[in-house]
Protein backbone atom coordinates (compact mmCIF):
# COMPACT_ATOMS: atom_id res chain seq x y z
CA UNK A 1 108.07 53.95 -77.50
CA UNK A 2 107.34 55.62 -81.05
CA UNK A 3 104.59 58.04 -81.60
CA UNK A 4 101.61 55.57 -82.78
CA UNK A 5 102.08 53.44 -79.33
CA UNK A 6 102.31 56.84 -76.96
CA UNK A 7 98.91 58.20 -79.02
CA UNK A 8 97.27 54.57 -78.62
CA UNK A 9 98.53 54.64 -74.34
CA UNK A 10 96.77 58.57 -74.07
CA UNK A 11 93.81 57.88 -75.54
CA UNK A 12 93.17 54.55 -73.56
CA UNK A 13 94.53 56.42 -70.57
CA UNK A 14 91.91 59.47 -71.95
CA UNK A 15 89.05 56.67 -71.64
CA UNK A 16 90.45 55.63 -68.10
CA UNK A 17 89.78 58.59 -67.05
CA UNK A 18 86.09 59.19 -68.71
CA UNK A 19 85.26 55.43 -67.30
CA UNK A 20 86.39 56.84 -63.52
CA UNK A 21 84.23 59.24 -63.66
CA UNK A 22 86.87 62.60 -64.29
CA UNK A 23 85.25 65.57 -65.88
CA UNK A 24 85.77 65.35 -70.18
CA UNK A 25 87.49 68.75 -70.43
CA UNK A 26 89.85 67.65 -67.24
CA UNK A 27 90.54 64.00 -68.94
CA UNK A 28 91.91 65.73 -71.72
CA UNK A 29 93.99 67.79 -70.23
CA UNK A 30 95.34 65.25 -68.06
CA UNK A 31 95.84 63.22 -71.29
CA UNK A 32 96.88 65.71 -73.61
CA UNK A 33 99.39 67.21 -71.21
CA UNK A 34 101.08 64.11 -70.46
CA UNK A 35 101.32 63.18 -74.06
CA UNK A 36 102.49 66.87 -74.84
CA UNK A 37 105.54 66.30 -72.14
CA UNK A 38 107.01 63.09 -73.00
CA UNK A 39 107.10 64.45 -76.85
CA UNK A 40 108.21 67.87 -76.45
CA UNK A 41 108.80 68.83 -72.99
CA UNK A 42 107.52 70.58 -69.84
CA UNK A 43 109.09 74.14 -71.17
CA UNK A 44 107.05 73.65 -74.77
CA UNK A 45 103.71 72.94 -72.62
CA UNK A 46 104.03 75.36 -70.26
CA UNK A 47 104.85 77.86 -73.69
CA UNK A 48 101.60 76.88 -75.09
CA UNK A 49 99.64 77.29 -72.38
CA UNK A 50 100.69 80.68 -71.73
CA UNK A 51 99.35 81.85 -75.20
CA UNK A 52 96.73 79.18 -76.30
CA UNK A 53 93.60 79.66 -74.15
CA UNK A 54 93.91 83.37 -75.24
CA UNK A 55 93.62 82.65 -78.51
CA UNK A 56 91.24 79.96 -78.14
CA UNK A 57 88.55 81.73 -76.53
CA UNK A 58 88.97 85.05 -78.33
CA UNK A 59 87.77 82.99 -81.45
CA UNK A 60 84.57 85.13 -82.53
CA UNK A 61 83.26 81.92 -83.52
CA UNK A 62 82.76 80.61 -79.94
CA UNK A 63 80.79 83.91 -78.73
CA UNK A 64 77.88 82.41 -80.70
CA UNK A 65 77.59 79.62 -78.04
CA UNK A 66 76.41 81.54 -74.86
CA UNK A 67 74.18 83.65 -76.95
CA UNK A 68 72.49 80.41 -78.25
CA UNK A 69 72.25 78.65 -74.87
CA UNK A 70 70.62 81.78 -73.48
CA UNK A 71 68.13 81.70 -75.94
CA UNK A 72 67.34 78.13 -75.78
CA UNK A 73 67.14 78.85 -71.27
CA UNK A 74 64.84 81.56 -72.23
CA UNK A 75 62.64 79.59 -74.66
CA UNK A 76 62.50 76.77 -72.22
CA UNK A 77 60.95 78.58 -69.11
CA UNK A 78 58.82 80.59 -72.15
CA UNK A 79 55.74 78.10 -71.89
CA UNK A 80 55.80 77.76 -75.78
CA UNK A 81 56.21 73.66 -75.55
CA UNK A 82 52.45 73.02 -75.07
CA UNK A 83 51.16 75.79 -77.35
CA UNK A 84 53.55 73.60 -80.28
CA UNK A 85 52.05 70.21 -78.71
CA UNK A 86 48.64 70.90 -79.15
CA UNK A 87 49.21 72.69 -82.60
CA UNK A 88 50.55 69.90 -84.39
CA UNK A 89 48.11 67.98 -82.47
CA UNK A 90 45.14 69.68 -83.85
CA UNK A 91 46.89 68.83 -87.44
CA UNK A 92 47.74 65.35 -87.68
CA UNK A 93 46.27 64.28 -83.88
CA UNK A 94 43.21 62.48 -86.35
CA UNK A 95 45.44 59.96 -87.76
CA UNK A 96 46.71 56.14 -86.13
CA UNK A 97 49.87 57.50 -84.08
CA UNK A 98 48.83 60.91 -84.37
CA UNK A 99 49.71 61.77 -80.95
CA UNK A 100 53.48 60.89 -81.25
CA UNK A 101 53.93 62.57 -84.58
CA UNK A 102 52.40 65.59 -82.91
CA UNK A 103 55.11 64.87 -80.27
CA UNK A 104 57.50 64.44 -83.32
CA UNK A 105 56.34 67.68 -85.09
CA UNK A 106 56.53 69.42 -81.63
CA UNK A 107 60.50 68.39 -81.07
CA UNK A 108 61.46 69.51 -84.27
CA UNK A 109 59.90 72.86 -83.90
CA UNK A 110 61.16 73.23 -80.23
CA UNK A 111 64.42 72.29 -81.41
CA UNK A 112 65.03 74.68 -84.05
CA UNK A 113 65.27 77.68 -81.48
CA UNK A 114 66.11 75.76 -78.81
CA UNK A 115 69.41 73.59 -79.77
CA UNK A 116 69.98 71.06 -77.42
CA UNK A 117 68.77 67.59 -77.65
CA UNK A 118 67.88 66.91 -73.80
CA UNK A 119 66.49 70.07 -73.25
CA UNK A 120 63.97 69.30 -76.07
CA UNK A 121 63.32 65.86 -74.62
CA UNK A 122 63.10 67.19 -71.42
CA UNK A 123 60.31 69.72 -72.07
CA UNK A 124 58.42 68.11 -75.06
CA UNK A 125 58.68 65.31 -72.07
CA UNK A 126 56.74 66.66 -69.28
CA UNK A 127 54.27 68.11 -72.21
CA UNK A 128 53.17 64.80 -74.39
CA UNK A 129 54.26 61.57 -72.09
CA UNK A 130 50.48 62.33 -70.16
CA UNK A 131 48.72 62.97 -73.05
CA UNK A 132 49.98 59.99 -74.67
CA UNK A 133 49.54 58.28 -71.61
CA UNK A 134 46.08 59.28 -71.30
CA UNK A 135 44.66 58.39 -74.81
CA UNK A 136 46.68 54.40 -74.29
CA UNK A 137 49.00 54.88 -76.58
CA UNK A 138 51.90 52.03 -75.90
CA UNK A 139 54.64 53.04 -73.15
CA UNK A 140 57.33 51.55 -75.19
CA UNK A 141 55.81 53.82 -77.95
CA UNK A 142 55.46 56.99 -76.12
CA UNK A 143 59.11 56.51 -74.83
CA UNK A 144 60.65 56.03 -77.90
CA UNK A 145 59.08 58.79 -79.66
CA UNK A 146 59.91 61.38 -77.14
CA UNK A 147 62.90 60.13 -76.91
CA UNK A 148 64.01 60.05 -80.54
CA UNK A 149 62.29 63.19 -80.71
CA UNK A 150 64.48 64.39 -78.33
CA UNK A 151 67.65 63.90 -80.53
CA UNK A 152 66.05 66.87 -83.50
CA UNK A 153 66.97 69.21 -81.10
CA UNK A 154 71.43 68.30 -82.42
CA UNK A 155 70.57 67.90 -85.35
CA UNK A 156 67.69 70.98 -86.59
CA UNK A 157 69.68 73.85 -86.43
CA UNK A 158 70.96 75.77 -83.70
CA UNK A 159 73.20 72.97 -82.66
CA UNK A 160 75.25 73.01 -79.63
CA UNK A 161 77.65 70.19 -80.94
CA UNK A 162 77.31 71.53 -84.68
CA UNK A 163 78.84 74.82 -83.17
CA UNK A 164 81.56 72.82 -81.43
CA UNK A 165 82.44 70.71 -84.44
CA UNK A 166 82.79 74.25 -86.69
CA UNK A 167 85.04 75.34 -83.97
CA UNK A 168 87.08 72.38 -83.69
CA UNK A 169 87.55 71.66 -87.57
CA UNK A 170 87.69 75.76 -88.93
CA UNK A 171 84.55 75.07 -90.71
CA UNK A 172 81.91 77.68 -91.66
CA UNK A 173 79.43 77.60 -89.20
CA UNK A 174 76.57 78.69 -91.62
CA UNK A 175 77.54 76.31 -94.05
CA UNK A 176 76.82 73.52 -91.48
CA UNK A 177 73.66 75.39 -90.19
CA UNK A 178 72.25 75.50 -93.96
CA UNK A 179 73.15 71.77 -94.66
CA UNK A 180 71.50 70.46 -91.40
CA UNK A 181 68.51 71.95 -92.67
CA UNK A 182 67.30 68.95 -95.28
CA UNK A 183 68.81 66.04 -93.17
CA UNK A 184 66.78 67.32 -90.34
CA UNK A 185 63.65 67.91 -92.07
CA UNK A 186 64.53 64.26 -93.32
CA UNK A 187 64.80 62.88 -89.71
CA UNK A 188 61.46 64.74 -88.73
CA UNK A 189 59.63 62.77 -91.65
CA UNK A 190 61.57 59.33 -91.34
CA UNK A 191 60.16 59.55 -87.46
CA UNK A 192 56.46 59.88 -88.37
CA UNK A 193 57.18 57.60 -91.16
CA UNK A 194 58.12 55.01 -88.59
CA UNK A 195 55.30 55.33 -86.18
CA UNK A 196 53.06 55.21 -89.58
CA UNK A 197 54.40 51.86 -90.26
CA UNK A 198 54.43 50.59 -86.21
CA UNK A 199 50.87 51.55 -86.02
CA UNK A 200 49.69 49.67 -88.99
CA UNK A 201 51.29 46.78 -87.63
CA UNK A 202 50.40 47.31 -83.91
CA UNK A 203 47.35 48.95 -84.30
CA UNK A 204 46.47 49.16 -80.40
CA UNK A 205 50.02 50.87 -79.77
CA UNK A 206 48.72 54.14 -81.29
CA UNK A 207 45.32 54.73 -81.04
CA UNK A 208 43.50 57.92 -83.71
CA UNK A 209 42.57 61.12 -81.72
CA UNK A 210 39.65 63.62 -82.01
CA UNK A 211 39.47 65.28 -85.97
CA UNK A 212 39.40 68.89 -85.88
CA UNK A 213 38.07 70.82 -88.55
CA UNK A 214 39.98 72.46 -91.11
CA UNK A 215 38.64 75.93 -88.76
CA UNK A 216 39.94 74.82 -85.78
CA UNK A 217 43.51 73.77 -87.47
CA UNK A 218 43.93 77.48 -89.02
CA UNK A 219 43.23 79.20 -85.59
CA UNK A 220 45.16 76.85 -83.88
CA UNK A 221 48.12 78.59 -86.17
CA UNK A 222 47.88 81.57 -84.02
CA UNK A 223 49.12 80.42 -81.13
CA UNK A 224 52.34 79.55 -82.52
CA UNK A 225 53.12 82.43 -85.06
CA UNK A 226 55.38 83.93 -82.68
CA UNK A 227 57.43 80.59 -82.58
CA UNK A 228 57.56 80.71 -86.54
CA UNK A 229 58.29 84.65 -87.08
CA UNK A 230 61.59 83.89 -84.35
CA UNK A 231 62.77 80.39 -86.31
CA UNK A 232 62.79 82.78 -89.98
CA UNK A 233 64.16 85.88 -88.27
CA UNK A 234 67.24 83.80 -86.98
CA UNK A 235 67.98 81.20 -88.67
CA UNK A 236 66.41 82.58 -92.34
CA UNK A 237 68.87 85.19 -91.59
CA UNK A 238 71.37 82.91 -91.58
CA UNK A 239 70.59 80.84 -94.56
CA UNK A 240 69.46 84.37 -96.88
CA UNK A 241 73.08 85.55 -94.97
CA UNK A 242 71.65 88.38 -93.63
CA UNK A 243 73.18 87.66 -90.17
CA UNK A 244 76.34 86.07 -89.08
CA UNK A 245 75.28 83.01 -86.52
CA UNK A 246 76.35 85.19 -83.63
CA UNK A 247 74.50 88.56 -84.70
CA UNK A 248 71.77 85.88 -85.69
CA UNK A 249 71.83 84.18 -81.86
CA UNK A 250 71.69 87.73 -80.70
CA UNK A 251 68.52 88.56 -82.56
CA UNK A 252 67.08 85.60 -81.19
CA UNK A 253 68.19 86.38 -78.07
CA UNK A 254 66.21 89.91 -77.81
CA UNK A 255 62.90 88.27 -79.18
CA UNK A 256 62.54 85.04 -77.46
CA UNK A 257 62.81 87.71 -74.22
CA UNK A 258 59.75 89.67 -75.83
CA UNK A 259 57.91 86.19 -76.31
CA UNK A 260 58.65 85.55 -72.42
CA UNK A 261 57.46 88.88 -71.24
CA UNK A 262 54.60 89.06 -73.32
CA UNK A 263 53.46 85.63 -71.97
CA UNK A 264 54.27 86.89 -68.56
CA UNK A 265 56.68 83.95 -68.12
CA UNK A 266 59.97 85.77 -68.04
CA UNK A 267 60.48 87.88 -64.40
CA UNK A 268 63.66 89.40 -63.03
CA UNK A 269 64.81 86.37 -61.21
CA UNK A 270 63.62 83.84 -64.16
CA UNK A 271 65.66 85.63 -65.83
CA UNK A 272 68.72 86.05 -63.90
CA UNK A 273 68.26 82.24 -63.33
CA UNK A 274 69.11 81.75 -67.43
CA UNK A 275 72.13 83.77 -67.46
CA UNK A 276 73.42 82.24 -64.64
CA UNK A 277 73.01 78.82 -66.19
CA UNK A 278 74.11 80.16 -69.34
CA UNK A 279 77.02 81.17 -67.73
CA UNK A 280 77.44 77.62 -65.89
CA UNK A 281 77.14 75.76 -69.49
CA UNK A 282 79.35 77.85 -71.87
CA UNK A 283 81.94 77.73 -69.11
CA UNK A 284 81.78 73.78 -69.25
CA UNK A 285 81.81 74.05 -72.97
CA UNK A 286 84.35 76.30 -73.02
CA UNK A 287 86.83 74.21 -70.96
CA UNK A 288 85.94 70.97 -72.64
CA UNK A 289 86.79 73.06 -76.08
CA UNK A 290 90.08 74.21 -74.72
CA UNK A 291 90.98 70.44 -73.42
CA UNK A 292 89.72 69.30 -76.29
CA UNK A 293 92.33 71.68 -78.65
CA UNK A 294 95.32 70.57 -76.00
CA UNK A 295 94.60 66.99 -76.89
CA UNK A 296 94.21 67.81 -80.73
CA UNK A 297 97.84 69.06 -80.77
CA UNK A 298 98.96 66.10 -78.95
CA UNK A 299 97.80 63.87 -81.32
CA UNK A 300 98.99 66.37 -84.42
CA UNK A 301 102.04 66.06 -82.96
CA UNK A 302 102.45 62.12 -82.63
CA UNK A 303 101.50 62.85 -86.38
CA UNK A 304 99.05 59.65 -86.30
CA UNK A 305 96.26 61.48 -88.74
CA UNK A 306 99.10 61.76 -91.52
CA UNK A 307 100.45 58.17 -90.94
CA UNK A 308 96.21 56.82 -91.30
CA UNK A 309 96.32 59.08 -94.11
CA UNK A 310 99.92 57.40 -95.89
CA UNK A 311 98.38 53.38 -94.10
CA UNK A 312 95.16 54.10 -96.24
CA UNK A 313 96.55 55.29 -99.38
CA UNK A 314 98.91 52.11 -99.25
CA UNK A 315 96.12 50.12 -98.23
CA UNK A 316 94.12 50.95 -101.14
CA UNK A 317 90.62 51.44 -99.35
CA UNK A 318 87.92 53.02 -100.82
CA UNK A 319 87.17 56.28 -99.46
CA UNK A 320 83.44 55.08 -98.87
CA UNK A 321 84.65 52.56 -96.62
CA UNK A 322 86.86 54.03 -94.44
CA UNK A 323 83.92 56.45 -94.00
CA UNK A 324 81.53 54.08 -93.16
CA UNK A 325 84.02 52.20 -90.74
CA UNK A 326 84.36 55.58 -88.92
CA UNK A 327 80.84 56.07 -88.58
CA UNK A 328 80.48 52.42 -87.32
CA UNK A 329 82.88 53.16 -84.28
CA UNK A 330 80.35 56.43 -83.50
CA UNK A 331 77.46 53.83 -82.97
CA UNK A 332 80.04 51.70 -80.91
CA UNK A 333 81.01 54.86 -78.77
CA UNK A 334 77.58 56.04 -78.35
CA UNK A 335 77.17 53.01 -76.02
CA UNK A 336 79.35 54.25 -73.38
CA UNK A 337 79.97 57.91 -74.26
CA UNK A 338 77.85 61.46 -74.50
CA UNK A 339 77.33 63.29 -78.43
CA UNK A 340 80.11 66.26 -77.29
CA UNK A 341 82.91 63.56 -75.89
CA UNK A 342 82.33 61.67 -78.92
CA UNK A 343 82.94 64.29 -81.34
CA UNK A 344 85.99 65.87 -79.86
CA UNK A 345 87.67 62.48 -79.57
CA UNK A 346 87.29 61.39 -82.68
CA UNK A 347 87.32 64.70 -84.87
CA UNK A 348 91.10 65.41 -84.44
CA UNK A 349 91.58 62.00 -86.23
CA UNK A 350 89.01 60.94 -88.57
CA UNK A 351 88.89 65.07 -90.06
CA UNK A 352 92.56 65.13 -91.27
CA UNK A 353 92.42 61.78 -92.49
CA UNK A 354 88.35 62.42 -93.73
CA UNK A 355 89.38 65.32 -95.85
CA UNK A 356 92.61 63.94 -97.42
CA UNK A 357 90.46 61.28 -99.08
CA UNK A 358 89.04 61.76 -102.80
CA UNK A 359 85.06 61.47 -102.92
CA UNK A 360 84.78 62.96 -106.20
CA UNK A 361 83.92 66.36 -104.77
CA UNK A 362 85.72 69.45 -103.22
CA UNK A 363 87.28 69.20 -99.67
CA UNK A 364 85.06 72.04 -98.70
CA UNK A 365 81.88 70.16 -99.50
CA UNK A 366 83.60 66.98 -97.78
CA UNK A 367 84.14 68.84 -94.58
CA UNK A 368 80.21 69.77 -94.74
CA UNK A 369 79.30 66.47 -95.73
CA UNK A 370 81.43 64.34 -93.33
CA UNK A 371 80.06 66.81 -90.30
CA UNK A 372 76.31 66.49 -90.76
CA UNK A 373 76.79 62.31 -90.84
CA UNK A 374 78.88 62.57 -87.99
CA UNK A 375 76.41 64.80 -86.10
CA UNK A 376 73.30 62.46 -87.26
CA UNK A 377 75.38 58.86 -86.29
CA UNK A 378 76.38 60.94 -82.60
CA UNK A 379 72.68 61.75 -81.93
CA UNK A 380 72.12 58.14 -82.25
CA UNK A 381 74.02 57.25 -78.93
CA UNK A 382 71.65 59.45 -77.27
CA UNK A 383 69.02 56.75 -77.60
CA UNK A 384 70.79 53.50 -77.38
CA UNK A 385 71.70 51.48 -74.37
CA UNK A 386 73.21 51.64 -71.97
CA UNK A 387 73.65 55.45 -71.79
CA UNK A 388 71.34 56.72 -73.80
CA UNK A 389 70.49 59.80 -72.12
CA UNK A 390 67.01 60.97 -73.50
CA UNK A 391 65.42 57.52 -72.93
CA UNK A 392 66.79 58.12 -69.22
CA UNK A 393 65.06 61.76 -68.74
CA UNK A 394 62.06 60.24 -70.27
CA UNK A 395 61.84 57.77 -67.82
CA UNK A 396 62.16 59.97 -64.90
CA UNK A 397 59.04 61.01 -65.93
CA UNK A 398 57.28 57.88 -65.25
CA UNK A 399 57.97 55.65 -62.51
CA UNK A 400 55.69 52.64 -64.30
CA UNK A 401 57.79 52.82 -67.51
CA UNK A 402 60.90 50.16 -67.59
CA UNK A 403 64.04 50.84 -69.43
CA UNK A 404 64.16 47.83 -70.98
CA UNK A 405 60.36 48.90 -72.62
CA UNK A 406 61.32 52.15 -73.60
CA UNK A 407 64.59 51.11 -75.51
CA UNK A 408 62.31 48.63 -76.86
CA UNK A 409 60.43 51.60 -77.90
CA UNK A 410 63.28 53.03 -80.12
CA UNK A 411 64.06 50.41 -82.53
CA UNK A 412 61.74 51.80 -84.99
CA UNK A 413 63.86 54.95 -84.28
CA UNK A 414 66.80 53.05 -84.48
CA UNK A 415 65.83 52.33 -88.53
CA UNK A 416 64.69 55.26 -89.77
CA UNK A 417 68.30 56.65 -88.73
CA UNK A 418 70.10 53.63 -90.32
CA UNK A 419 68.12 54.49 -93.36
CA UNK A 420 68.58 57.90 -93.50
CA UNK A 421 72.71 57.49 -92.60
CA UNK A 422 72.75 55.55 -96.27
CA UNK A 423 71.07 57.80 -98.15
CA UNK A 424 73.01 60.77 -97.31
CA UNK A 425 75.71 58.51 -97.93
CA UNK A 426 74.38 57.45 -101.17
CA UNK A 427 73.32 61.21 -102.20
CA UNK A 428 75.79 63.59 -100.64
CA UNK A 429 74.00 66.54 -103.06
CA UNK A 430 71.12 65.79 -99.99
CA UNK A 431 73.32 67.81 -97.63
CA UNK A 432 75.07 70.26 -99.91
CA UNK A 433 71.96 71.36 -102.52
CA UNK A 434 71.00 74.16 -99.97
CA UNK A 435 75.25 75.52 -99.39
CA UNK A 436 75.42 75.57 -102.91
CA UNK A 437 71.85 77.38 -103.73
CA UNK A 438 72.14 79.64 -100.65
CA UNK A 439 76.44 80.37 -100.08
């Protein structure tokens, strides 16, 4: 059996496993150690693992994770999700669909100190699905905003699976933070832009809310200045490189702790309650990282990236298609798989190959490039049948709401990120203007 067959038999043995229902991190062991044997030997595994989960997990890079799931536990029981609701309410809640951009507006800011896509949905959830509810706004609607909503909270920087994808690929994580920055802002505005559009041509699915006056919109500002001052401190430090992301995640640590005390939100056992599922979720991460890097060698070692490298080069395909076919097989795997399996499946094959391609700019700037369309096609799965996991925690919060309505209720969703895919395509300087003003 040469090497291309025995990498083809792991990773369909790898997705054997997933389908049965075996843990991600314990799949790829399972895979990646069998693989490792048959190519090199019990004696050479048993030598790597002796040294390589050391070294792993003593990466500085990784402390940043724990320190950012913390804060996004802490903001979470903090009791800032309606206080950002009925904000952006006050601001755009006047106009046709107001409600779910509010809901929109809301994720985005929740996201960017929060980091994680279904804990955004989740709370933004329990917050906006009644109100929506209330004023008869659409189901399918309310679903698919919240839902799609949900997915800001990958992409708007922190980001769980941004960190992971630095980790896996040696890239600099403040690089990636800076160019999320525009393609999230972009996904924020290509959301509202959609239920703009769906409104005007179902105008019953979204009906106007109360106007405020200009008054009440300014005070409503001081509810949420807190939420504001935190998202500059941290991640403005990062982008003005004032912080590292860890010393960054730290800072945002200490103050989204002051929030919850001064709110009276945050006691003793609340608090012990975060850490320990802090600890819970970087240990998960941590073990799907290290099963992740067993597989990775593997697959370096069956040398497959190099020979898709040497196949495409003979081939003669454009770069821009082989990208494009790569991002294709994300929308295909977000069908059946989560954001995090998806990226550490695919990264230890598409990157090598990814960055040995010519796209008229520097492999540094490729590396940036190729992650934030990666991340934005991977957030996608989150909202497409039949896993897509945010429309599933936003119907648990509705009994009368049907799945097939609320996936219904993404397709609007579903084309603003098709659009927004090409143009960062088209326009790579979309990502990268803010690395090269700001690095």
């Amino acid at each position: 059996m040469g090497n291309v067959e025995l990498a083809l038999l792991m990773m369909a043995f790898l997705l054997i496993l997933m389908a049965i229902r075996i843990p991600i991190a314990l799949a790829m062991l399972i895979s990646g150690g069998t693989g490792y044997i048959i190519l090199a030997g019990t004696p050479a595994l048993l030598s790597y693992l002796s040294t390589a989960p050391v070294a792993k997990f003593s990466t500085y890079d990784l402390s940043v994770v724990p320190l950012f799931l913390l804060m996004g536990e802490i903001t979470t029981r903090s009791g800032i999700t309606s206080e950002l609701f009925r904000t952006c309410n006050k601001w755009v809640g006047h106009l046709k669909g107001g409600l779910a951009m509010a809901s929109i507006a809301g994720c985005a800011a929740f996201g960017a100190i929060c980091g994680s896509s279904l804990a955004t949905a989740s709370t933004m959830g329990k917050v906006a699905l009644p109100e929506m509810k209330k004023h008869k706004y659409a189901s399918g609607l309310a679903a698919g905003t919240l839902a799609a909503g949900g997915t800001l909270g990958i992409l708007i920087p922190p980001s769980m699976v941004l960190i992971i994808f630095a980790v896996l690929t040696e890239q600099n994580i403040s690089k990636l933070f800076i160019a999320a920055f525009l393609p999230g802002f972009l996904a924020a505005f290509g959301y509202m832009l959609a239920i703009a559009i769906y409104v005007r041509i179902f105008p019953k699915a979204g009906p106007r809310g109360e106007k405020t006056s200009l008054k009440e919109k300014i005070t409503s500002l001081k509810d949420v200045w807190h939420i504001t001052v935190i998202f500059l401190i941290v991640l403005g430090g990062i982008y003005l490189g004032f912080f590292t992301p860890t010393e960054a995640a730290a800072v945002g640590v200490i103050l989204t702790c002051l929030l919850a005390l001064l709110n009276g939100s945050l006691s003793f056992n609340v608090l012990i309650d975060c850490i320990t599922r802090t600890a819970v979720s970087s240990a998960m991460i941590f073990f799907i990282v290290f099963g992740a890097d067993l597989f990775s060698v593997f697959i370096a070692l069956t040398q497959v990236p190099s020979l898709g490298v040497q196949y495409i080069e003979s081939a003669g395909f454009s770069p821009y298609l082989v990208l494009t076919l790569m991002l294709l097989t994300y929308l295909v795997l977000g069908c059946f798989m989560d954001s995090l399996a998806m990226i550490l499946l695919t990264i230890p094959i598409y990157f090598p190959v990814i960055m040995a391609m010519d796209f008229g700019f520097p492999p540094t700037d490729v590396g940036i490039w190729f992650g934030i369309l990666a991340l934005i096609v991977v957030e996608v799965g989150l909202i497409t049948p039949p896993v897509g996991m945010n429309v599933f925690i936003i119907n648990s919060f509705d009994s009368s709401l049907s799945l097939k309505e609320s996936f219904r209720g993404v397709i609007p969703f579903l084309l603003s990120d098709l659009a927004r895919v090409v143009l960062l395509i088209a326009f790579p300087s979309i990502t990268l203007v803010l690395v090269h003003a700001l690095t």
